[in-house]
C-alpha atoms as a PDB file:
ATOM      1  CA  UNK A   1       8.062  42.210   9.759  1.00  0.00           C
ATOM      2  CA  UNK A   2       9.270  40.886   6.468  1.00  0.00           C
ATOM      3  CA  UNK A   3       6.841  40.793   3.367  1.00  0.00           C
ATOM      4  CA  UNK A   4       6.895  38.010   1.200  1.00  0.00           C
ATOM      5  CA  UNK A   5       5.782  37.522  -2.047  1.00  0.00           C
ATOM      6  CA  UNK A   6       2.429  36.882  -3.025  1.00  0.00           C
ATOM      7  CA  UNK A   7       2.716  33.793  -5.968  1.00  0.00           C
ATOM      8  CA  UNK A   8      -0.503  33.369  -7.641  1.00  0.00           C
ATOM      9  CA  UNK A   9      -1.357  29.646  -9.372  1.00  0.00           C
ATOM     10  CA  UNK A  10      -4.122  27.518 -10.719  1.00  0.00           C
ATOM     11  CA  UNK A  11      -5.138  26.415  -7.005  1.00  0.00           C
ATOM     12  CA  UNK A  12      -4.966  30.161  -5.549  1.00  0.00           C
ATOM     13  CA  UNK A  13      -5.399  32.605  -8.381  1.00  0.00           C
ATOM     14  CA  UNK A  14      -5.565  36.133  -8.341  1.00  0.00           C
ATOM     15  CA  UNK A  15      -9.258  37.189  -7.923  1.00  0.00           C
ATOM     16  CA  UNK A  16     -10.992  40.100 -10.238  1.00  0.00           C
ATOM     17  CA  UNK A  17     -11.975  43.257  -9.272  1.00  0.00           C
ATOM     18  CA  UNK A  18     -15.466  41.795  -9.961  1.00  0.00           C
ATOM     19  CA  UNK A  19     -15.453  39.014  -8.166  1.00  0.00           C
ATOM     20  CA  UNK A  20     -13.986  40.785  -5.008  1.00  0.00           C
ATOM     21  CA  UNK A  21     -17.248  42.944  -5.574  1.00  0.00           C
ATOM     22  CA  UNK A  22     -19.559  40.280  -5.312  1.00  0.00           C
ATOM     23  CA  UNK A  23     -18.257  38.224  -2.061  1.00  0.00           C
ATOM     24  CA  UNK A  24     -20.005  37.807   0.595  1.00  0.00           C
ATOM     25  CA  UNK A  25     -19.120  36.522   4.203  1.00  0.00           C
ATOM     26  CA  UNK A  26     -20.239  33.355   5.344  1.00  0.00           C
ATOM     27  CA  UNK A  27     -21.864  34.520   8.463  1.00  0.00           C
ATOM     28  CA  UNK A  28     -23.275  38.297   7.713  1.00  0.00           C
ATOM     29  CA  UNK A  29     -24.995  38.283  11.187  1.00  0.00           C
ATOM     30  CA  UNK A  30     -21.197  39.086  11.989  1.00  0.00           C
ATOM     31  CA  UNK A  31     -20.502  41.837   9.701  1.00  0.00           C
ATOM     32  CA  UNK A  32     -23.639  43.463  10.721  1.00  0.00           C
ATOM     33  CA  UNK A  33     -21.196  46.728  12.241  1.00  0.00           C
ATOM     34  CA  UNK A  34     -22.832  50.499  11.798  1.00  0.00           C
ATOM     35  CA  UNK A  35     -20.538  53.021  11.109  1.00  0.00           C
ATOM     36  CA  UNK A  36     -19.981  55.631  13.417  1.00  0.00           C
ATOM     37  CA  UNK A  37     -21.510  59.105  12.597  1.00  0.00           C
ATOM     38  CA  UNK A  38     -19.862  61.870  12.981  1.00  0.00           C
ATOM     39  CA  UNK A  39     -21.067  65.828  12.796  1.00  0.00           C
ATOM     40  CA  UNK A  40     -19.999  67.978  10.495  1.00  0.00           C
ATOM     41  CA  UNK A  41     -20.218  71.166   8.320  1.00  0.00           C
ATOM     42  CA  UNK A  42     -19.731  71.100   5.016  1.00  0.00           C
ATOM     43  CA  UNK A  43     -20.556  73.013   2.053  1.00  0.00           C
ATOM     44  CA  UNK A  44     -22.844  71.540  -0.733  1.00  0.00           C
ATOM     45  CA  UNK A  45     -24.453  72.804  -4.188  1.00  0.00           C
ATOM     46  CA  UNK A  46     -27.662  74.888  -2.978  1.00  0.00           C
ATOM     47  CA  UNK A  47     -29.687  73.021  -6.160  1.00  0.00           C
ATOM     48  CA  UNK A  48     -28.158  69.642  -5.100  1.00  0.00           C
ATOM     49  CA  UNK A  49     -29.144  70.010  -1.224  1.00  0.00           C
ATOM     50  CA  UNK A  50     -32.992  70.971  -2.678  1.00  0.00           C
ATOM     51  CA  UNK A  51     -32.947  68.046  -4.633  1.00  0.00           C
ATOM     52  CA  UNK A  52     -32.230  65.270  -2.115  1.00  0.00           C
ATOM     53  CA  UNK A  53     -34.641  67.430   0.512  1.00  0.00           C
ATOM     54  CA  UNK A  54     -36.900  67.708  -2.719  1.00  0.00           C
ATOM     55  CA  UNK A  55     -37.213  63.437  -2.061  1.00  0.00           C
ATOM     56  CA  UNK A  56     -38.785  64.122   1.423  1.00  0.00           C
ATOM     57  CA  UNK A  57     -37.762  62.995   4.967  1.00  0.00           C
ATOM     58  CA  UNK A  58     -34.351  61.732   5.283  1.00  0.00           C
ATOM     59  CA  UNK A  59     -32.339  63.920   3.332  1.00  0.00           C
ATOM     60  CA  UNK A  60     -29.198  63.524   5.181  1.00  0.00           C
ATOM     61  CA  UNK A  61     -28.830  59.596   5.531  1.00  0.00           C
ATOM     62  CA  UNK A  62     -29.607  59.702   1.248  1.00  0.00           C
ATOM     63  CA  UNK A  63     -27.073  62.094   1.023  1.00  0.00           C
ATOM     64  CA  UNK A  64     -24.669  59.463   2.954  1.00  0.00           C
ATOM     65  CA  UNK A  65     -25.959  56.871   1.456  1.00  0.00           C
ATOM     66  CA  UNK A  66     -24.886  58.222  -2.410  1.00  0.00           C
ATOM     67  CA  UNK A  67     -21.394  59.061  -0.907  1.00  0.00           C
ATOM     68  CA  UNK A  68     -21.391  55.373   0.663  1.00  0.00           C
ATOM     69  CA  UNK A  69     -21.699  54.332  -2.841  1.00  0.00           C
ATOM     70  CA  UNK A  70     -19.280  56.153  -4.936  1.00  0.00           C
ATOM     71  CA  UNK A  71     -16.740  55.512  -1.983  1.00  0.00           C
ATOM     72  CA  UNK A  72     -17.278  51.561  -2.261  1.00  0.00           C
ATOM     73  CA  UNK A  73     -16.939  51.725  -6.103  1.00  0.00           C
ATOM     74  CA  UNK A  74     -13.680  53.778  -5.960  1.00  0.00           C
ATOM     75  CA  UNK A  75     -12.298  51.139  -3.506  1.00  0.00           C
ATOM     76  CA  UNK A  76     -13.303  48.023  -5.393  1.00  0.00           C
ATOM     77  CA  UNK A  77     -11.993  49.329  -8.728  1.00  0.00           C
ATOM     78  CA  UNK A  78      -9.004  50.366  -7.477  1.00  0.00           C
ATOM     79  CA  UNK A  79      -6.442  48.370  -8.693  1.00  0.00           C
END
């Protein structure tokens, strides 16, 4: 497979980091997909596990959720 260059212009120009971020697809009903879970062990701050169990029922999906978001930001403001 050969790779061609990419040639930006004023009809196609190259889109922001920002403006990636705030797309959204036409038809969501489509992109409605749940991850997969998967089980695990892992080791975690004793004070930072009683905090999010601190916040009541559903500790673990919060705890997913928060690494859900610092894994989106890292991937949209990656370069």
């Amino acid at each position: 497979m050969m790779d061609f260059p990419i040639t930006f212009d004023e009809d196609s120009p190259k889109l922001t980091a920002e403006q990636i971020a705030r797309m959204k697809p036409t038809h969501p009903e489509y992109w409605k997909v749940e991850p997969v879970k998967v089980s695990l062990s892992i080791k975690i701050d004793a004070d930072v596990l009683a905090w999010f169990k601190s916040q009541g029922k559903g500790y673990q999906t919060r705890i997913n959720k928060a690494l859900r978001d610092v894994m989106t930001r890292s991937i949209v403001s990656t370069p």
